[in-house]
PDB file of N, CA and C in Angstrom:
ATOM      1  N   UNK A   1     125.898 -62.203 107.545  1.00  0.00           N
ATOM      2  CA  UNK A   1     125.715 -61.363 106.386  1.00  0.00           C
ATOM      3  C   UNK A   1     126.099 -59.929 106.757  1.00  0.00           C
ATOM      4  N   UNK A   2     126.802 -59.405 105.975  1.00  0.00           N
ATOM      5  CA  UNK A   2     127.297 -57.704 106.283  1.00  0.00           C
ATOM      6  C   UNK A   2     126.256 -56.893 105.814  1.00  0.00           C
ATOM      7  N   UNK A   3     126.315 -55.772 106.752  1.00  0.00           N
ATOM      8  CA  UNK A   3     125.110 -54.772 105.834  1.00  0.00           C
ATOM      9  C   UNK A   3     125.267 -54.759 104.287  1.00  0.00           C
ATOM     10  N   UNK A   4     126.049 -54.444 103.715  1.00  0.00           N
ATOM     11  CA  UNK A   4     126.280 -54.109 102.365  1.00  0.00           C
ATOM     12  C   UNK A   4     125.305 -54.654 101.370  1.00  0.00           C
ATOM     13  N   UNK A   5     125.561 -56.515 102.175  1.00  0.00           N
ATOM     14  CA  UNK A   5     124.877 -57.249 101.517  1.00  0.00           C
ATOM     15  C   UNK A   5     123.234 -57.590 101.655  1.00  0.00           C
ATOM     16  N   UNK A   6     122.549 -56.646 102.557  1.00  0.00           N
ATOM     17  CA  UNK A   6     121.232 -56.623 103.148  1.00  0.00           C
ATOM     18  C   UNK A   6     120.675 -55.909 101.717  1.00  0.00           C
ATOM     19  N   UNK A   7     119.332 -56.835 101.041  1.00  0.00           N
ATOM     20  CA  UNK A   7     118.912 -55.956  99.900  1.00  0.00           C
ATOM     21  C   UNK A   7     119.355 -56.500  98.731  1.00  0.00           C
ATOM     22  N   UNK A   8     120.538 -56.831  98.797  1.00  0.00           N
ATOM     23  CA  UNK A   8     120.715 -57.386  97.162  1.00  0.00           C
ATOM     24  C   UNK A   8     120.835 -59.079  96.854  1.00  0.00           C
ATOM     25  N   UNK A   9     120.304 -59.470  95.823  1.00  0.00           N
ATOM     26  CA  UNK A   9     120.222 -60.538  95.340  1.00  0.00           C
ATOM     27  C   UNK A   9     121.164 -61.263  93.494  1.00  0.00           C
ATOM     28  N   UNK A  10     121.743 -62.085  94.177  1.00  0.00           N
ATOM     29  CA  UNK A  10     122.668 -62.297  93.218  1.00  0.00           C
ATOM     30  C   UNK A  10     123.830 -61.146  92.195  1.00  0.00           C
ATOM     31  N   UNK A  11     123.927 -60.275  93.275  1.00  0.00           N
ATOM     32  CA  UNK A  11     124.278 -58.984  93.266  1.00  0.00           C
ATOM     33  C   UNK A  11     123.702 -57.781  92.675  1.00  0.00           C
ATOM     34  N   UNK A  12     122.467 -58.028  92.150  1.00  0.00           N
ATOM     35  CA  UNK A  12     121.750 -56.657  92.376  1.00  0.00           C
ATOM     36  C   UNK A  12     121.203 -56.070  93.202  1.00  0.00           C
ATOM     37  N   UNK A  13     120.084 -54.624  93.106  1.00  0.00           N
ATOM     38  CA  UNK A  13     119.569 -54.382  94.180  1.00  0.00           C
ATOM     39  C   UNK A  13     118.340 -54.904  94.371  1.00  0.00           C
ATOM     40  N   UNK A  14     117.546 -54.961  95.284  1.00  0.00           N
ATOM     41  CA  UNK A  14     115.911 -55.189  94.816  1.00  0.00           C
ATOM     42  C   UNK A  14     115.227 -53.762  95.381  1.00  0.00           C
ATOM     43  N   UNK A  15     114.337 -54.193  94.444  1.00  0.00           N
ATOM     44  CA  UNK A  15     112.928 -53.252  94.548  1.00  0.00           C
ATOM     45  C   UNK A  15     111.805 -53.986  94.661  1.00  0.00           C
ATOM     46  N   UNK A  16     110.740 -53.758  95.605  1.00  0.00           N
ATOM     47  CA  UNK A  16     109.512 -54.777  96.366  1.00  0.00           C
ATOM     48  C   UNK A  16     108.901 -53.736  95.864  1.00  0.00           C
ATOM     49  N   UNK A  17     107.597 -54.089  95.009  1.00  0.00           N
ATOM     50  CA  UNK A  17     106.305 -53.214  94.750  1.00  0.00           C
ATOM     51  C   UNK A  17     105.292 -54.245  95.791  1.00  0.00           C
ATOM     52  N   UNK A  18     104.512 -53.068  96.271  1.00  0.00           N
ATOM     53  CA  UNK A  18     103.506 -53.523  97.178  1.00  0.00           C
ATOM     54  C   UNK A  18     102.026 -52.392  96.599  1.00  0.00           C
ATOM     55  N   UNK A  19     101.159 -52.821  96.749  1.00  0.00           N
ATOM     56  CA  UNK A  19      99.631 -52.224  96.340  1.00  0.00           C
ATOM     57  C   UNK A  19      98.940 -52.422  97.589  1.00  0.00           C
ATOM     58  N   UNK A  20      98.064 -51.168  97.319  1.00  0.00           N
ATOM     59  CA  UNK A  20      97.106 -50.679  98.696  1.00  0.00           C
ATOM     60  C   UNK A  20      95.723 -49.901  98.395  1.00  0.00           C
ATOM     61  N   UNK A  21      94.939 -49.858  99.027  1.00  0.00           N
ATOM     62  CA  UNK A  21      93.977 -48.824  98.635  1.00  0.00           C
ATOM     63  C   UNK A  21      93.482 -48.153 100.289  1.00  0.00           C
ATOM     64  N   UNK A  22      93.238 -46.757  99.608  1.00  0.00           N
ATOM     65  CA  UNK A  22      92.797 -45.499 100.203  1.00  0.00           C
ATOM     66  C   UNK A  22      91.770 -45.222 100.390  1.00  0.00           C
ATOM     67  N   UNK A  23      90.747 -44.920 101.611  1.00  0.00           N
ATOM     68  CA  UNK A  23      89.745 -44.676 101.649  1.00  0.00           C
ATOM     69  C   UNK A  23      89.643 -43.302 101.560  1.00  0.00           C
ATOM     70  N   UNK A  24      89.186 -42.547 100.800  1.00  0.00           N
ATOM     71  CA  UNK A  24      89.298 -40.896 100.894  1.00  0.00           C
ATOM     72  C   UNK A  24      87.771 -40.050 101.379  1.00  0.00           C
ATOM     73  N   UNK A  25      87.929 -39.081 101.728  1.00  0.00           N
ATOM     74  CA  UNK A  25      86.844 -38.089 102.025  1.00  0.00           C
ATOM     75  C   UNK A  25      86.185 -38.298 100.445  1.00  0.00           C
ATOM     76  N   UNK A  26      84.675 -38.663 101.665  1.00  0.00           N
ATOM     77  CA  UNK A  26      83.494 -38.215 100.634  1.00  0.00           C
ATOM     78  C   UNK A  26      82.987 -36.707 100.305  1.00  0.00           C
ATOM     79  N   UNK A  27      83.375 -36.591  98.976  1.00  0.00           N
ATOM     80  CA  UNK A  27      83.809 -35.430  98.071  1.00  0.00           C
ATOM     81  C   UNK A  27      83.277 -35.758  96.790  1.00  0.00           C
ATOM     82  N   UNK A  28      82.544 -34.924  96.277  1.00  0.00           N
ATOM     83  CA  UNK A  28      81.932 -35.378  94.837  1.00  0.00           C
ATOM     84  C   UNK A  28      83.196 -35.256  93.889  1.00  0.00           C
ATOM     85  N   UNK A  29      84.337 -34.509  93.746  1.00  0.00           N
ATOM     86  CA  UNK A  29      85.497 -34.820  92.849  1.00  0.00           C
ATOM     87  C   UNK A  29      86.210 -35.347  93.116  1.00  0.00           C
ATOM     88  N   UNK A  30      86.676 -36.183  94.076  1.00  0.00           N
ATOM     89  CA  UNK A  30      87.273 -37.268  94.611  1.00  0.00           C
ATOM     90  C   UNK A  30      85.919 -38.617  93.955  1.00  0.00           C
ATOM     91  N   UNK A  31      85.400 -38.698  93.927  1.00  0.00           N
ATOM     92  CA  UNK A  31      84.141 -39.696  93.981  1.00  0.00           C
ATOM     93  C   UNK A  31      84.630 -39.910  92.597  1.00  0.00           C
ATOM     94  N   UNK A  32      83.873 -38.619  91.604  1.00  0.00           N
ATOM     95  CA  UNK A  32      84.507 -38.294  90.271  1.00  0.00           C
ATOM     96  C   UNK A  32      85.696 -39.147  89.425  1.00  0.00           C
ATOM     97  N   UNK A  33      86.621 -38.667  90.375  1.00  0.00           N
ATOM     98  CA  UNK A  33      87.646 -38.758  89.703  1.00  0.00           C
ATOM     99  C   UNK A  33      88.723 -40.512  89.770  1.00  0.00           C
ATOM    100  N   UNK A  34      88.384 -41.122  91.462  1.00  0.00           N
ATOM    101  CA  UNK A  34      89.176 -41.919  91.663  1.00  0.00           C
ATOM    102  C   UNK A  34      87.893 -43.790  91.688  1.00  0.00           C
ATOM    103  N   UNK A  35      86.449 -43.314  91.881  1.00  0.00           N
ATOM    104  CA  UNK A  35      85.257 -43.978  91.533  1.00  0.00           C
ATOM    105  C   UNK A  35      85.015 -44.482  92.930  1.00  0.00           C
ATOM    106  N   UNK A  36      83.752 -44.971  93.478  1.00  0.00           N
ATOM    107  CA  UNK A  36      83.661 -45.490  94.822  1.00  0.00           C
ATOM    108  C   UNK A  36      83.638 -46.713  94.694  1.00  0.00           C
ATOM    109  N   UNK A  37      83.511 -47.797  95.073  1.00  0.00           N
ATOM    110  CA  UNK A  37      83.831 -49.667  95.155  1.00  0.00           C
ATOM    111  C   UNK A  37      82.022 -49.614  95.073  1.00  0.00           C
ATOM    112  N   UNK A  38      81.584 -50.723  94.424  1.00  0.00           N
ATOM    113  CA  UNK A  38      80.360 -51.036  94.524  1.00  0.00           C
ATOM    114  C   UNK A  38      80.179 -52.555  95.638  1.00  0.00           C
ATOM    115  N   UNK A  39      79.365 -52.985  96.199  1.00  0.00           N
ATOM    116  CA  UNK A  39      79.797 -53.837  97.229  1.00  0.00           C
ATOM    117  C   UNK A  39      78.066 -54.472  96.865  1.00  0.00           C
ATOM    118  N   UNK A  40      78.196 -55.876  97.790  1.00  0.00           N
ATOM    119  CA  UNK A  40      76.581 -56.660  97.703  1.00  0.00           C
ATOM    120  C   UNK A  40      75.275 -55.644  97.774  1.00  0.00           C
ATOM    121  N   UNK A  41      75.297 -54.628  98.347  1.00  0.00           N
ATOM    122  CA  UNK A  41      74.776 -53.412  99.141  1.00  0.00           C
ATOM    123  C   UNK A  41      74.452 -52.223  98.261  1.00  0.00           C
ATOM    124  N   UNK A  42      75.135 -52.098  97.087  1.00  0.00           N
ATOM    125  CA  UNK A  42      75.208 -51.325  95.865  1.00  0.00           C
ATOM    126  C   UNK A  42      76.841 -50.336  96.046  1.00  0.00           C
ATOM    127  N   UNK A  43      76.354 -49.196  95.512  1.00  0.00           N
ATOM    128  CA  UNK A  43      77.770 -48.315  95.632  1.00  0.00           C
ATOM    129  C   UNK A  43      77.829 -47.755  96.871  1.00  0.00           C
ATOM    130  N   UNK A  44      79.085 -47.759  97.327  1.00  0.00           N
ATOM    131  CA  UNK A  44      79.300 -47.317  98.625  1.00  0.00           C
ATOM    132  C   UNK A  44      79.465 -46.164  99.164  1.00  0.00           C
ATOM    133  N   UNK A  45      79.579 -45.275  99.601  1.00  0.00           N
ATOM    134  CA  UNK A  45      79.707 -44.086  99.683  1.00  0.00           C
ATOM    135  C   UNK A  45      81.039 -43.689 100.023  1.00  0.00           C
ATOM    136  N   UNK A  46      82.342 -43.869 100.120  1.00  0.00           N
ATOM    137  CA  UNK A  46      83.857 -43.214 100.300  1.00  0.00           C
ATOM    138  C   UNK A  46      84.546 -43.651  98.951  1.00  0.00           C
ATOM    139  N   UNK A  47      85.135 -42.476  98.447  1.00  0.00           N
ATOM    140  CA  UNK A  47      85.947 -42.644  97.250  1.00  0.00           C
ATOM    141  C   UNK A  47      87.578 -43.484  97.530  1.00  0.00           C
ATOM    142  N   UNK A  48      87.699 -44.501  96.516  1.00  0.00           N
ATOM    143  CA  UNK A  48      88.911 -45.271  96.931  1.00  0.00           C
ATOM    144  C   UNK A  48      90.022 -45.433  95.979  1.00  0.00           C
ATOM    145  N   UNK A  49      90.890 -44.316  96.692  1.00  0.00           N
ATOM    146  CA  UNK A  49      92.408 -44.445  95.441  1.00  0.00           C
ATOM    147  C   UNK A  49      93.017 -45.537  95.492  1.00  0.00           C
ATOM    148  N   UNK A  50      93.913 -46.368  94.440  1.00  0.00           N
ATOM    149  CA  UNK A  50      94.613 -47.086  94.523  1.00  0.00           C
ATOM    150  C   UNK A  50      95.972 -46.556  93.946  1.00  0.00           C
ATOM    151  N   UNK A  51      97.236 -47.586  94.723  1.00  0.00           N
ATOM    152  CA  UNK A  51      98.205 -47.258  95.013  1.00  0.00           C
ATOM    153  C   UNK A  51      99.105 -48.420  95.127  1.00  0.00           C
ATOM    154  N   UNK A  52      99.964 -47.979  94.277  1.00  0.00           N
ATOM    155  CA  UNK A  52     101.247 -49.283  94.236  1.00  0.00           C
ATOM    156  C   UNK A  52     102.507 -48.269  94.657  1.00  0.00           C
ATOM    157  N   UNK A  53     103.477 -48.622  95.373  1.00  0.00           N
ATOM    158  CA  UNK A  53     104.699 -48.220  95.998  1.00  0.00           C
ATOM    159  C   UNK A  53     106.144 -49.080  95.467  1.00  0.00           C
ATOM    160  N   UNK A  54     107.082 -48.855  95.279  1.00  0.00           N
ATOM    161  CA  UNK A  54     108.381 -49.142  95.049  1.00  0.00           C
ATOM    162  C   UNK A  54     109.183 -48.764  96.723  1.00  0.00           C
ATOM    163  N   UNK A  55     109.620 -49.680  96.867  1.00  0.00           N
ATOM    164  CA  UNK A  55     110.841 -50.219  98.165  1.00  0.00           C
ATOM    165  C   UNK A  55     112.023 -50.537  97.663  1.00  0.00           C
ATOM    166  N   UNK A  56     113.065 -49.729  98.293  1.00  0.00           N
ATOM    167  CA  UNK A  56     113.896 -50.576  97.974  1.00  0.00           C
ATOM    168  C   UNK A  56     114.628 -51.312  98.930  1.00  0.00           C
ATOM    169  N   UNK A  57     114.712 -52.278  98.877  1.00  0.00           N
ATOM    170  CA  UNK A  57     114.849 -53.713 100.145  1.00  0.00           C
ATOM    171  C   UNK A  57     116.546 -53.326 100.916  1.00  0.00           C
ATOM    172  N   UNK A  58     117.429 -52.840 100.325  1.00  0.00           N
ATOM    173  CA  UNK A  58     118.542 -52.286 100.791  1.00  0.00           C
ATOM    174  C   UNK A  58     118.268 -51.063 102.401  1.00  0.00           C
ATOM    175  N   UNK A  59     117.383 -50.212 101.622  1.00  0.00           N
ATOM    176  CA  UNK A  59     117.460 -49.185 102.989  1.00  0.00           C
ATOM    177  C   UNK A  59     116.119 -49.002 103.015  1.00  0.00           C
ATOM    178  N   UNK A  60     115.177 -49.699 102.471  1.00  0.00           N
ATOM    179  CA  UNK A  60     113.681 -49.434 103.104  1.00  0.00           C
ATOM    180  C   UNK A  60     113.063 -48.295 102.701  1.00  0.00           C
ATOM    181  N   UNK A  61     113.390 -47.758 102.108  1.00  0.00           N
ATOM    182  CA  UNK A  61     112.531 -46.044 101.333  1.00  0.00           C
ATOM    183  C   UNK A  61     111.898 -46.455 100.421  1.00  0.00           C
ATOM    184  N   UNK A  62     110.778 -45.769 100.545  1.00  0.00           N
ATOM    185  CA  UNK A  62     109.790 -45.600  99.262  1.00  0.00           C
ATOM    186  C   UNK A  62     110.408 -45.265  98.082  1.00  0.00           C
ATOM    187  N   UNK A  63     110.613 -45.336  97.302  1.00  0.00           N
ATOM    188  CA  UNK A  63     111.478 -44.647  95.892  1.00  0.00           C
ATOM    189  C   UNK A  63     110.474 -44.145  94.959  1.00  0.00           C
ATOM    190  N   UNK A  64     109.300 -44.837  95.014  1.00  0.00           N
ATOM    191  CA  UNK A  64     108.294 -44.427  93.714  1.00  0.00           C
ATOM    192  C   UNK A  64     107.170 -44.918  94.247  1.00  0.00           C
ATOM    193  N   UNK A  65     106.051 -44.189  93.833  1.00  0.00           N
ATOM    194  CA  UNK A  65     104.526 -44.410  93.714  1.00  0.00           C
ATOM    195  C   UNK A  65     103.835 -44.259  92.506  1.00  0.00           C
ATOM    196  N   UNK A  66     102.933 -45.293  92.380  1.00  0.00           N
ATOM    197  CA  UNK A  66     101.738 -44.501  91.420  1.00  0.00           C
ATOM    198  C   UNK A  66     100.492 -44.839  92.095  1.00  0.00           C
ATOM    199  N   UNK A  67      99.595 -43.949  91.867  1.00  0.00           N
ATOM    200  CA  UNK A  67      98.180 -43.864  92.197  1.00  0.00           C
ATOM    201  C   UNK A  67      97.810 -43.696  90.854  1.00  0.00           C
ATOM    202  N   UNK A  68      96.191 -43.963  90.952  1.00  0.00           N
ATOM    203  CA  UNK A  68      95.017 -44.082  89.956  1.00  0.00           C
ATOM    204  C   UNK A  68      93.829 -44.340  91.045  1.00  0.00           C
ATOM    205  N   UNK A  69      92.441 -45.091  89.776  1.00  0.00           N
ATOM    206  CA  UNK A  69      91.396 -44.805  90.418  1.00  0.00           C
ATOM    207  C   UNK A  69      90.626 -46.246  90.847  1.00  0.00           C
ATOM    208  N   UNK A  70      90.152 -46.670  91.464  1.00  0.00           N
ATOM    209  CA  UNK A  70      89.609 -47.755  92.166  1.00  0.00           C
ATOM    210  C   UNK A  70      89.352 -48.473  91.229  1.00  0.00           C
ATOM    211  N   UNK A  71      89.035 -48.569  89.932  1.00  0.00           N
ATOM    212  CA  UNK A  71      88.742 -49.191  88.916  1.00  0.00           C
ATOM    213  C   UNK A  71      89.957 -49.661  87.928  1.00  0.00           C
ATOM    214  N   UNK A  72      91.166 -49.243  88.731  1.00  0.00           N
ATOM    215  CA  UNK A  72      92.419 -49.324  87.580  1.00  0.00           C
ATOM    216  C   UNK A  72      92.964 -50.015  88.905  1.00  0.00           C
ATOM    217  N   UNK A  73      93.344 -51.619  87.818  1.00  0.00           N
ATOM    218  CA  UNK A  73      93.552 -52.707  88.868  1.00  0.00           C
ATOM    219  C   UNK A  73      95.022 -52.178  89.661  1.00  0.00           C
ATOM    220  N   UNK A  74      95.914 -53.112  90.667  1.00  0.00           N
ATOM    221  CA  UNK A  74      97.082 -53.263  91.114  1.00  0.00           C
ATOM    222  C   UNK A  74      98.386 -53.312  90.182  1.00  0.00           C
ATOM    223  N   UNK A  75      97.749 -54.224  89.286  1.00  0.00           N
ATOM    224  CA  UNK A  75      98.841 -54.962  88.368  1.00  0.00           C
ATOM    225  C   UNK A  75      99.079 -53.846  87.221  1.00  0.00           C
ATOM    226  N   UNK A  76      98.070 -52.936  86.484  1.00  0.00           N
ATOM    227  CA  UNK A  76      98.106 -52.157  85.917  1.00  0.00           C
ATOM    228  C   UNK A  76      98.930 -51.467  86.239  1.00  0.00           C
ATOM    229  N   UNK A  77      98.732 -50.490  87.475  1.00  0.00           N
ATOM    230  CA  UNK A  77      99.638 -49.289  87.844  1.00  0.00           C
ATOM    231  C   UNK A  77     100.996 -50.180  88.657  1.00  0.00           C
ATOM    232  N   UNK A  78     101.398 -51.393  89.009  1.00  0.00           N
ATOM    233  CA  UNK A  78     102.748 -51.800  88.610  1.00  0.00           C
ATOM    234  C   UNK A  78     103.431 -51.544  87.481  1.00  0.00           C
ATOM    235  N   UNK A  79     102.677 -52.034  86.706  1.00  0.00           N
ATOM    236  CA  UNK A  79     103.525 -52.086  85.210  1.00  0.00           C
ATOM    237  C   UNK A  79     103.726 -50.877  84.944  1.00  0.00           C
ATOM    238  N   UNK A  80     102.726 -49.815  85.289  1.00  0.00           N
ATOM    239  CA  UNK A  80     103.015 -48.468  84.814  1.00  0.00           C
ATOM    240  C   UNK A  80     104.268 -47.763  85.709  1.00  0.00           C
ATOM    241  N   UNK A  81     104.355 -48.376  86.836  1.00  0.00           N
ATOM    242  CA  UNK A  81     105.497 -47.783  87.950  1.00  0.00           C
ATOM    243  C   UNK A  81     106.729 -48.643  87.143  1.00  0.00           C
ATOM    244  N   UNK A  82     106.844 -49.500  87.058  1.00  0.00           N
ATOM    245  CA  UNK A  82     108.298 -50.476  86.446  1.00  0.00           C
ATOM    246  C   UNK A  82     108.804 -49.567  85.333  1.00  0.00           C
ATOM    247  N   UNK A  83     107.665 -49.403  84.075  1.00  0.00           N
ATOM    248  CA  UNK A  83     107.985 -48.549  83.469  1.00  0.00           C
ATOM    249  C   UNK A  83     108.683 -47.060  83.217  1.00  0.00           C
ATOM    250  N   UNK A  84     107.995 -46.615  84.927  1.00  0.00           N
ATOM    251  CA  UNK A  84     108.825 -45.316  84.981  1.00  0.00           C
ATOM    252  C   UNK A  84     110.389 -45.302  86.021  1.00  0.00           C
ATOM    253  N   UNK A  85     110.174 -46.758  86.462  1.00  0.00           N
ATOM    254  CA  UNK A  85     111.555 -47.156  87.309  1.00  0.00           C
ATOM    255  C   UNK A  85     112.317 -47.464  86.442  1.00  0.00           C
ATOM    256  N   UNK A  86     112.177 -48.192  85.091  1.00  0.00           N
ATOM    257  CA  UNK A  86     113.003 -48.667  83.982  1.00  0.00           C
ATOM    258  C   UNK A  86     113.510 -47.177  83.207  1.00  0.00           C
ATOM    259  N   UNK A  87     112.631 -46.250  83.007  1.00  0.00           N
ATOM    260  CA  UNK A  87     112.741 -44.643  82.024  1.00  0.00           C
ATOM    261  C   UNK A  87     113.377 -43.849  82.887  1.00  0.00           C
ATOM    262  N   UNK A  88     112.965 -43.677  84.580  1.00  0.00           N
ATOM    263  CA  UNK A  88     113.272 -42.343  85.326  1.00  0.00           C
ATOM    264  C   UNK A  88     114.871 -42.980  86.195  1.00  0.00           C
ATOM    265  N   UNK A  89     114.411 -44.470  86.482  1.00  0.00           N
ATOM    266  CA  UNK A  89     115.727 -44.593  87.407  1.00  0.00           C
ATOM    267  C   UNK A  89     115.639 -44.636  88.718  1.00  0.00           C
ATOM    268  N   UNK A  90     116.003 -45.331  89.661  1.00  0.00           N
ATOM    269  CA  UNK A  90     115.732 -45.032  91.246  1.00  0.00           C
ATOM    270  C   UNK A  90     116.971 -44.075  91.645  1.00  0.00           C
ATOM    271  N   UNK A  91     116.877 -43.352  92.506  1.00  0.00           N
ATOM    272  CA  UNK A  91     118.107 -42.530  93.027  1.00  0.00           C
ATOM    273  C   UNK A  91     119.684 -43.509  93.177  1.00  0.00           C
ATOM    274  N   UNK A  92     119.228 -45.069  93.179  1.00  0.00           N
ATOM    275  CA  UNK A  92     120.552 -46.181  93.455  1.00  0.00           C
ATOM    276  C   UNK A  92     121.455 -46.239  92.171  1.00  0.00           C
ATOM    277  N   UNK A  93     120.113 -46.189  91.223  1.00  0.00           N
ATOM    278  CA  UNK A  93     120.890 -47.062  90.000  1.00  0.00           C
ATOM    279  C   UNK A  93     121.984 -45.801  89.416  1.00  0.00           C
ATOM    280  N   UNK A  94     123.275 -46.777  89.101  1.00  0.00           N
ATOM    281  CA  UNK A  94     124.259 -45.716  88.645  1.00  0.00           C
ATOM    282  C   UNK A  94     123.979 -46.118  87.230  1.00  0.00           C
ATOM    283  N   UNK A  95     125.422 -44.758  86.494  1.00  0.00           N
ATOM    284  CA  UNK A  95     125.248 -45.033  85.535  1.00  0.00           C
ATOM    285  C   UNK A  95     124.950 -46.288  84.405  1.00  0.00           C
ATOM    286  N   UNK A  96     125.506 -47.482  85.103  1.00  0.00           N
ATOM    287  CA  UNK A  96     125.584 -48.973  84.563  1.00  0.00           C
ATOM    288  C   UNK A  96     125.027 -49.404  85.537  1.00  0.00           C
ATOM    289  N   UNK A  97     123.809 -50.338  85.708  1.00  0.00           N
ATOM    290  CA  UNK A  97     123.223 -51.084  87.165  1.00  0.00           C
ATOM    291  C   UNK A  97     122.715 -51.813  86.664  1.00  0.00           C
ATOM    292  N   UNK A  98     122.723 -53.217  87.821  1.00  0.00           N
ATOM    293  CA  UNK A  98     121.412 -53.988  87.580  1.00  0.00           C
ATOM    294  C   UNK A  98     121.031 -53.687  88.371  1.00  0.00           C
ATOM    295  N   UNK A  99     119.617 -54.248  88.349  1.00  0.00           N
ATOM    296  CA  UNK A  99     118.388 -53.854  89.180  1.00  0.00           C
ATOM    297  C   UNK A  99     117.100 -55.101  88.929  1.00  0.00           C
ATOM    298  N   UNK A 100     116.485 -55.513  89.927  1.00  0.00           N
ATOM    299  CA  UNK A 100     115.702 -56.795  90.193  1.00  0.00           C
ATOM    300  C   UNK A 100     114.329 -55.771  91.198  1.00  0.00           C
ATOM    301  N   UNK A 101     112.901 -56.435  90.535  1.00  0.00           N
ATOM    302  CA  UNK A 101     112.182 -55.485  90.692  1.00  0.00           C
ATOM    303  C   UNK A 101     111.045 -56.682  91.128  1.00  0.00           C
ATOM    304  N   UNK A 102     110.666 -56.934  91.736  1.00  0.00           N
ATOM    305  CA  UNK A 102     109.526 -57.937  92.628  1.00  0.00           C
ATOM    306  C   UNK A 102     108.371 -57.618  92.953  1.00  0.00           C
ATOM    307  N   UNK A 103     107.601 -58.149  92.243  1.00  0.00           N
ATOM    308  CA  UNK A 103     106.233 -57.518  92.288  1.00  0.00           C
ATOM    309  C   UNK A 103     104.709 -58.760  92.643  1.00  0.00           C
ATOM    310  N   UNK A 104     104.535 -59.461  93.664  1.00  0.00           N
ATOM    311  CA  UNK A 104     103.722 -60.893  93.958  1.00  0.00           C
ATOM    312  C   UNK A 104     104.883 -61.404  93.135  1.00  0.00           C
ATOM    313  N   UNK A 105     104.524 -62.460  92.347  1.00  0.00           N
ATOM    314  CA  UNK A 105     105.064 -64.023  91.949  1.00  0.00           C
ATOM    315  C   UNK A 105     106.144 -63.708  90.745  1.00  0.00           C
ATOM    316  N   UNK A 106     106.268 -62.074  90.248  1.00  0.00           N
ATOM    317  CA  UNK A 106     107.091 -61.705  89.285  1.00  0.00           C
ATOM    318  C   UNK A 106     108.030 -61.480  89.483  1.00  0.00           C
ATOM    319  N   UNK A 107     109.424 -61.644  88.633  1.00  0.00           N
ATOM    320  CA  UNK A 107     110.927 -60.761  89.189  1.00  0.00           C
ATOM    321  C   UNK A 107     110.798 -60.204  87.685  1.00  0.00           C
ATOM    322  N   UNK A 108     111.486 -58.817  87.866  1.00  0.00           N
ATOM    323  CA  UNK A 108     111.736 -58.367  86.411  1.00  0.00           C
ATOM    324  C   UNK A 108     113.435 -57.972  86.839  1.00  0.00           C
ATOM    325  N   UNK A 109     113.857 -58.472  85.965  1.00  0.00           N
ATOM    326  CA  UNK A 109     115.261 -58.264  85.980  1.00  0.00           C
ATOM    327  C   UNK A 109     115.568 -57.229  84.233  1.00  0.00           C
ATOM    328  N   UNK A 110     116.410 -55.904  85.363  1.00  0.00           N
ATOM    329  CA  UNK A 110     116.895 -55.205  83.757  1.00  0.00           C
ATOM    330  C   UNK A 110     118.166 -54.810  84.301  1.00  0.00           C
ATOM    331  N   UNK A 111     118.823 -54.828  82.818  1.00  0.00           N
ATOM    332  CA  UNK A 111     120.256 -54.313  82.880  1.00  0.00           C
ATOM    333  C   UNK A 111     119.974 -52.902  82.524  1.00  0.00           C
ATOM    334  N   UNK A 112     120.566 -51.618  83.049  1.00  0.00           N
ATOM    335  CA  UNK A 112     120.240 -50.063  82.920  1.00  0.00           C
ATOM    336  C   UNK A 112     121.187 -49.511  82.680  1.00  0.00           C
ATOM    337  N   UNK A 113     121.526 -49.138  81.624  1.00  0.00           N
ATOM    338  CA  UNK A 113     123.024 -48.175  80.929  1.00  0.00           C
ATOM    339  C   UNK A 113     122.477 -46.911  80.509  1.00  0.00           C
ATOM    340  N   UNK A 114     122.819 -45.871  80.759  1.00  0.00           N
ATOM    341  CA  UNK A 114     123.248 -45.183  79.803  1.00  0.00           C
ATOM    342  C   UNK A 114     124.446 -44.461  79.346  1.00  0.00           C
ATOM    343  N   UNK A 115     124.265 -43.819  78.064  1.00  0.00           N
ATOM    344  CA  UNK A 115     125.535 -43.353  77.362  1.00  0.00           C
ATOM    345  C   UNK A 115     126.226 -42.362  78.333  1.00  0.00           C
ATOM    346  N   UNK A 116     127.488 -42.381  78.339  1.00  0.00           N
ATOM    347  CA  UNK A 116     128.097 -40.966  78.500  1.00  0.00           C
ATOM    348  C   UNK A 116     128.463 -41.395  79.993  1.00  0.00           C
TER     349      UNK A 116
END
């Protein structure tokens, strides 16, 4: 396989979303704002951001993030990142692109034009 072809699938590019969570400094506006995990034990004491990332499988860079708050699932802030990968664009996609976007057991496949 030639580099060229490292990353793309049925000749598009891909993009791998992956989700994570953050343990942050205990901080009453961090606490506030992103919520702490409640556990068998009750609420826990470290505030925990969550975080979904965009890859793109060609050269391995982060391209996009979204964060939210421990209570705003994985799958949520995917859809909300696809959305702004579908509106904003990754730095790859040219004017005319496809683009294949993998997220667990999903592929979203879009065709991306615009005018001019």
């Amino acid at each position: 396989m030639e580099a060229g072809e490292v990353g793309i699938w049925h000749g598009r590019r891909v993009c791998l979303l992956d989700g994570s969570t953050l343990r942050l400094p205990a901080e009453s506006s961090l606490s506030a704002h992103y919520g702490v995990p409640k556990g068998k034990w009750g609420v826990g004491h470290w505030p925990t951001l969550r975080v979904v990332a965009g890859f793109d499988l060609w050269s391995g860079a982060v391209e996009a993030v979204e964060e939210g708050p421990y209570r705003e699932s994985e799958i949520a802030l995917a859809l909300r990142l696809v959305r702004r990968i579908l509106l904003d664009a990754f730095s790859w996609v040219t004017a005319t692109s496809d683009c294949i976007i993998y997220f667990r057991y999903w592929i979203i496949s879009a065709r991306i034009s615009w005018p001019g």
